[in-house]
Protein backbone atom coordinates (compact mmCIF):
# COMPACT_ATOMS: atom_id res chain seq x y z
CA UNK A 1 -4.28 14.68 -12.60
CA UNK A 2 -4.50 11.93 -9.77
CA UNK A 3 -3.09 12.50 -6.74
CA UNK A 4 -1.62 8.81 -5.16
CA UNK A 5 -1.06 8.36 -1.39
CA UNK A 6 3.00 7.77 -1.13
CA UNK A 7 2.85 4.62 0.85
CA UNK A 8 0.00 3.04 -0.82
CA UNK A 9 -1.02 3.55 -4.67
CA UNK A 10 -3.91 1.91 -4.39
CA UNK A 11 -5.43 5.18 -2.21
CA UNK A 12 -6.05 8.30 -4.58
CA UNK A 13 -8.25 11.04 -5.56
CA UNK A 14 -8.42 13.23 -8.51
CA UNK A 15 -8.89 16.94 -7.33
CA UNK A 16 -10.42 19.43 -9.42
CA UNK A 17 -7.91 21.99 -8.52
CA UNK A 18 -4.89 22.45 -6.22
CA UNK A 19 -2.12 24.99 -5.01
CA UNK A 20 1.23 23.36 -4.02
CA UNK A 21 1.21 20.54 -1.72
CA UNK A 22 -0.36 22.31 0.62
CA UNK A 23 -3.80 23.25 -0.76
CA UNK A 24 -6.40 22.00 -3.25
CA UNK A 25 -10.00 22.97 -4.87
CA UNK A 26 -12.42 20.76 -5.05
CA UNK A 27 -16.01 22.22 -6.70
CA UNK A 28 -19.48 21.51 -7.00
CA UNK A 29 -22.93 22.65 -8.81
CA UNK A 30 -25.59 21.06 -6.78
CA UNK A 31 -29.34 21.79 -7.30
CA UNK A 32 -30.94 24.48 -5.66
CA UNK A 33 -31.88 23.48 -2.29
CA UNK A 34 -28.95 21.47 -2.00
CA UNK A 35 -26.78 25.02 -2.78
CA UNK A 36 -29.03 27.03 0.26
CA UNK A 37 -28.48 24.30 2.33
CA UNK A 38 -24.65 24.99 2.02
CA UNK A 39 -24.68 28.52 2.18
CA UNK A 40 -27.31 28.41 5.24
CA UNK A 41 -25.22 25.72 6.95
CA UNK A 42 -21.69 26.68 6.04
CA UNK A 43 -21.18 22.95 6.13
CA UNK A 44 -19.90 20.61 3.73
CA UNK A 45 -23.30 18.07 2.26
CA UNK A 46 -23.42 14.73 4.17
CA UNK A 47 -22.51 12.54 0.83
CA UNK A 48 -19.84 15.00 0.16
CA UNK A 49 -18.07 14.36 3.72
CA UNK A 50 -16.15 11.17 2.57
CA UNK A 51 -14.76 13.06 -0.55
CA UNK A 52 -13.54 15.68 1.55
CA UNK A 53 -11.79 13.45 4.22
CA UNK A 54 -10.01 11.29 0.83
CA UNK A 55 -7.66 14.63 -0.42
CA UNK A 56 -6.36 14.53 3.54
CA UNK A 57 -6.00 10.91 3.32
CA UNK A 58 -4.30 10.55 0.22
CA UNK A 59 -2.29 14.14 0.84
CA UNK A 60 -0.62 14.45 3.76
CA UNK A 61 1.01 17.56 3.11
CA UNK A 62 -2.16 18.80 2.53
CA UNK A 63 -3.50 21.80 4.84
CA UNK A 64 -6.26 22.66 3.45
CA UNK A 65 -9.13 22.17 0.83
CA UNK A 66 -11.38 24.69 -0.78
CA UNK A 67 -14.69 23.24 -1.67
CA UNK A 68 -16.89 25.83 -3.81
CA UNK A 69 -20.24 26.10 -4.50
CA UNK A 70 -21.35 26.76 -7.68
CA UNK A 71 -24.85 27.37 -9.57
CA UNK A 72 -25.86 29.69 -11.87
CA UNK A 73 -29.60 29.69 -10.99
CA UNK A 74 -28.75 31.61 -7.75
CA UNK A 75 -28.11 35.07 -6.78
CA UNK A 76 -25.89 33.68 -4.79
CA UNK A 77 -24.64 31.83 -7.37
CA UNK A 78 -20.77 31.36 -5.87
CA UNK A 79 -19.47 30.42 -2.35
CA UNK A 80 -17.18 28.55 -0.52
CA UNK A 81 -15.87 26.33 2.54
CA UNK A 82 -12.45 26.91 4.20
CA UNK A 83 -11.10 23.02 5.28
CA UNK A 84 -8.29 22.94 7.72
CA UNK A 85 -6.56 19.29 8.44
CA UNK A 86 -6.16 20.37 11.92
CA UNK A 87 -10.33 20.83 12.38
CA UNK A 88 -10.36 17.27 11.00
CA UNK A 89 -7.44 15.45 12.24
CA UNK A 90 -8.90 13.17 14.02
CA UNK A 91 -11.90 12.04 11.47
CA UNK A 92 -8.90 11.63 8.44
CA UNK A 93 -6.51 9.07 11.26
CA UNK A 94 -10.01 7.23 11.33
CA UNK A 95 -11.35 7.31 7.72
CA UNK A 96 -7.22 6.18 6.47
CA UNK A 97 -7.13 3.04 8.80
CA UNK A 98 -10.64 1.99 7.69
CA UNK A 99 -9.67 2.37 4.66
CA UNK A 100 -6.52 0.25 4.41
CA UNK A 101 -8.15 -2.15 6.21
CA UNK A 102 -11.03 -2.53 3.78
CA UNK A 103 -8.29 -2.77 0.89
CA UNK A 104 -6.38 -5.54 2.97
CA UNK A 105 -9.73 -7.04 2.62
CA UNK A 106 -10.00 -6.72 -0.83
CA UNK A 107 -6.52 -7.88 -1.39
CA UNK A 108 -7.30 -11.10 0.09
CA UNK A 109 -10.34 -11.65 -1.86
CA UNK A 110 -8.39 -10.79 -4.50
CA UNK A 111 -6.25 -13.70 -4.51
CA UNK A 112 -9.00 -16.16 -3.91
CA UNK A 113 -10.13 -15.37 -7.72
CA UNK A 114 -6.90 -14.64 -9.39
CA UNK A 115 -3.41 -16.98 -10.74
């Protein structure tokens, strides 16, 4: 499944999961320390942060995201993150016009190498 932004197909994601409109899943099994760093932290990993911002950038309807922890080796082996859109408002208005401006870019190199 690929979820495509309504006003611009070129921004998507692929979630792992999702409820309605309104709410998706996304999951990870990350090593060890990089699983008690989540659970310690209650925060989402740094190169994860991106990801997290895309399903509110590509769904607007979107409220909010579950991103689980999982990993086996742990006795805490299964946890996970409540995302709201309003917590983040402000970081997905941001991340969307960087991003359309980067694919303008892109566009226009585009054409350079294309007929």
């Amino acid at each position: 499944m690929l979820w495509v932004r309504e006003d611009d197909g070129n921004i998507a994601i692929s979630p792992d999961g999702f409820i309605g409109k309104t709410e998706a899943v996304e999951v990870k099994c990350l090593n060890s320390a990089s699983h008690i760093e989540a659970f310690l932290t209650q925060k989402t990993p740094k190169e994860y942060e991106h990801q997290v911002l895309q399903y509110f950038i590509v769904n607007d309807k979107l409220k909010t995201l579950y991103f689980i922890f999982y990993n086996p080796r742990m006795q805490k082996d299964f946890f996970y993150l409540t995302i709201q859109r309003k917590d983040i408002q402000k970081d997905i208005d941001e991340y969307l016009e960087i991003e359309k401006e980067v694919l303008k870019q892109f566009t226009e190199i585009e054409k350079q190498f294309t007929f």
